[in-house]
PDB file of N, CA and C in Angstrom:
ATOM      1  N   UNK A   1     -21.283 199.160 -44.014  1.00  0.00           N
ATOM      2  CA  UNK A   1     -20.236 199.302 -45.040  1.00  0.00           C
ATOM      3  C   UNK A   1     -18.969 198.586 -44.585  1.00  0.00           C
ATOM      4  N   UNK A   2     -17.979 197.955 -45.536  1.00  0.00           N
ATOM      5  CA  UNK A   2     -16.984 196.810 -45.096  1.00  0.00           C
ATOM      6  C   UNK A   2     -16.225 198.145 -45.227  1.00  0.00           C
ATOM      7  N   UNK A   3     -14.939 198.015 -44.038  1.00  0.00           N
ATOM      8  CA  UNK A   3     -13.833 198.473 -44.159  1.00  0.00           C
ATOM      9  C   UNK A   3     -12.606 197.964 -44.841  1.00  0.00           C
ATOM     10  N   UNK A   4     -12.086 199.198 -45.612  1.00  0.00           N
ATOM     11  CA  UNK A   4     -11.115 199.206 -46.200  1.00  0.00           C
ATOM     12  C   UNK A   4     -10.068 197.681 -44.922  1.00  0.00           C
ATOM     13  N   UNK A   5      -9.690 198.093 -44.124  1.00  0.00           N
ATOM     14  CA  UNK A   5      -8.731 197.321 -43.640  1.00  0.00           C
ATOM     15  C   UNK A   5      -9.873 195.352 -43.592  1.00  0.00           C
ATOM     16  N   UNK A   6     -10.465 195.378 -44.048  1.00  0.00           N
ATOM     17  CA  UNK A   6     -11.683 194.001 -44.319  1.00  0.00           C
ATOM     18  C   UNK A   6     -11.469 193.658 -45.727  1.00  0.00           C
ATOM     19  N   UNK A   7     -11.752 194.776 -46.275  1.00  0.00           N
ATOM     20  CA  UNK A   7     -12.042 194.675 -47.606  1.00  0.00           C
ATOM     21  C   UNK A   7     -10.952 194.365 -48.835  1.00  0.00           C
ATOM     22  N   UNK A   8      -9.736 195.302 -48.693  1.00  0.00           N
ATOM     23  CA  UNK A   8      -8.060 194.942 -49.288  1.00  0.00           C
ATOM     24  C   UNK A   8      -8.028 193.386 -48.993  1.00  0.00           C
ATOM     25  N   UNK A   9      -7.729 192.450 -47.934  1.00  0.00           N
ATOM     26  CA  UNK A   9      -7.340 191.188 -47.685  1.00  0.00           C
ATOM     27  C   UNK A   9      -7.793 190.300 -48.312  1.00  0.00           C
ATOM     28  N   UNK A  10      -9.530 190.812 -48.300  1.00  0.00           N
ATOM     29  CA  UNK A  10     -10.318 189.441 -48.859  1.00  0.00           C
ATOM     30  C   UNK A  10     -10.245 189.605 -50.339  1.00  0.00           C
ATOM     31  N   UNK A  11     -10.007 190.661 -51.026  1.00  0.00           N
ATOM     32  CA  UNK A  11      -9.630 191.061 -52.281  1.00  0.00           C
ATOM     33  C   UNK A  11      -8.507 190.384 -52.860  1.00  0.00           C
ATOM     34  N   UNK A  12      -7.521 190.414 -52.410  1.00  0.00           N
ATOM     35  CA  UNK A  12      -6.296 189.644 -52.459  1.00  0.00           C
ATOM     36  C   UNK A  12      -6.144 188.174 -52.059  1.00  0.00           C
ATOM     37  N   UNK A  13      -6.759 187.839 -51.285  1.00  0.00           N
ATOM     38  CA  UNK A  13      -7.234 186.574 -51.122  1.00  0.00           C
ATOM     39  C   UNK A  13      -7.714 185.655 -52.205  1.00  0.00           C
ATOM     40  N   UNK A  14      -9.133 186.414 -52.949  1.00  0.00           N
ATOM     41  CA  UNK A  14      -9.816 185.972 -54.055  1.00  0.00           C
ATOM     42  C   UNK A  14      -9.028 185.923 -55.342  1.00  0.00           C
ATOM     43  N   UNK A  15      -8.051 187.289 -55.387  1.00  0.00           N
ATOM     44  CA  UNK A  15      -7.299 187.457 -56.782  1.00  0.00           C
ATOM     45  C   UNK A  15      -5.940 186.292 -56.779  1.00  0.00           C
ATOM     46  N   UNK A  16      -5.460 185.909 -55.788  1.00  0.00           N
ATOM     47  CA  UNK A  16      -4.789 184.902 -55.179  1.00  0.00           C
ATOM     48  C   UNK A  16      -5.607 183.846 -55.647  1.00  0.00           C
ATOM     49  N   UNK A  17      -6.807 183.018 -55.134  1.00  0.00           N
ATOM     50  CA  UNK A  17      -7.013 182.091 -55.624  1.00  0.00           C
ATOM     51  C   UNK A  17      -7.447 181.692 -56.843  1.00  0.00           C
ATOM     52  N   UNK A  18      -8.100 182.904 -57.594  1.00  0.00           N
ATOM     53  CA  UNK A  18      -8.239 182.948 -59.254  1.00  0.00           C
ATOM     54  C   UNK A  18      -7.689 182.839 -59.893  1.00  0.00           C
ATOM     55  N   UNK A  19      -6.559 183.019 -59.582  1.00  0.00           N
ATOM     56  CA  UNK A  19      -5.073 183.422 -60.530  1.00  0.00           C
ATOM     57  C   UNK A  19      -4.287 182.341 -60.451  1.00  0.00           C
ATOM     58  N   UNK A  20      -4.484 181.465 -59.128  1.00  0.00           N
ATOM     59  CA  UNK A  20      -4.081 180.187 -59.138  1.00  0.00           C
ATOM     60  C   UNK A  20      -4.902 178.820 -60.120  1.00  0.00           C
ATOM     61  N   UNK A  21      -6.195 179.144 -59.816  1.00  0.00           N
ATOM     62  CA  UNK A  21      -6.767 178.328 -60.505  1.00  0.00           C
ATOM     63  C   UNK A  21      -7.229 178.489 -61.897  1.00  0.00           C
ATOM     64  N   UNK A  22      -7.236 179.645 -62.735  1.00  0.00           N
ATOM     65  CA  UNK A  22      -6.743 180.129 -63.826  1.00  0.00           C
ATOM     66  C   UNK A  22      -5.333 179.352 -64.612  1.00  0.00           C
ATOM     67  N   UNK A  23      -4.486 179.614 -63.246  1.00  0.00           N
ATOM     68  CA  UNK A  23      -3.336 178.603 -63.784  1.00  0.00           C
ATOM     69  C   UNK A  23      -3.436 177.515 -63.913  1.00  0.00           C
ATOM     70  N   UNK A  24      -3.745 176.659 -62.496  1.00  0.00           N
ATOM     71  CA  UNK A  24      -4.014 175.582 -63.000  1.00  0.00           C
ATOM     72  C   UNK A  24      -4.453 174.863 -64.186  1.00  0.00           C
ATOM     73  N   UNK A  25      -6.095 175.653 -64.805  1.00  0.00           N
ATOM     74  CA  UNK A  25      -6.358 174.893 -65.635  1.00  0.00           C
ATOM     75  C   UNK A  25      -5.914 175.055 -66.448  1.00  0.00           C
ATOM     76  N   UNK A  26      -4.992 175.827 -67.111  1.00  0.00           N
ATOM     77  CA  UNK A  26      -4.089 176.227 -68.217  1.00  0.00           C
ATOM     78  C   UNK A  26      -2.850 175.174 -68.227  1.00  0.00           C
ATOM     79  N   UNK A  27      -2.492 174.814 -66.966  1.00  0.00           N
ATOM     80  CA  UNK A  27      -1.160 174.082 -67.023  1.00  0.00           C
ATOM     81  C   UNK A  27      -2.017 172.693 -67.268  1.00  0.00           C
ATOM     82  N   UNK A  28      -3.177 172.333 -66.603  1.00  0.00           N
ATOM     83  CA  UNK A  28      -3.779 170.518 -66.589  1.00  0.00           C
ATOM     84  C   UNK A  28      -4.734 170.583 -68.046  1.00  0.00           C
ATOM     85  N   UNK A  29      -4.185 171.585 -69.096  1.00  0.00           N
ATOM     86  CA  UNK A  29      -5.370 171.304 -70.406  1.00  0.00           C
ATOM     87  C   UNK A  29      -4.398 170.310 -70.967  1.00  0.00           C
TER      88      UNK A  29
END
């Protein structure tokens, strides 16, 4: 089982880069 102190970072990590590239393609349509 991943630990909480593993698991929060890489979470935020991913929502971080989704949210960037979400943007992106919204700003390059």
């Amino acid at each position: 089982m991943i630990s909480m102190h593993l698991l929060i970072p890489i979470l935020a990590m991913l929502a971080i880069l989704g949210g960037g590239w979400l943007f992106l393609r919204w700003y390059l349509r």
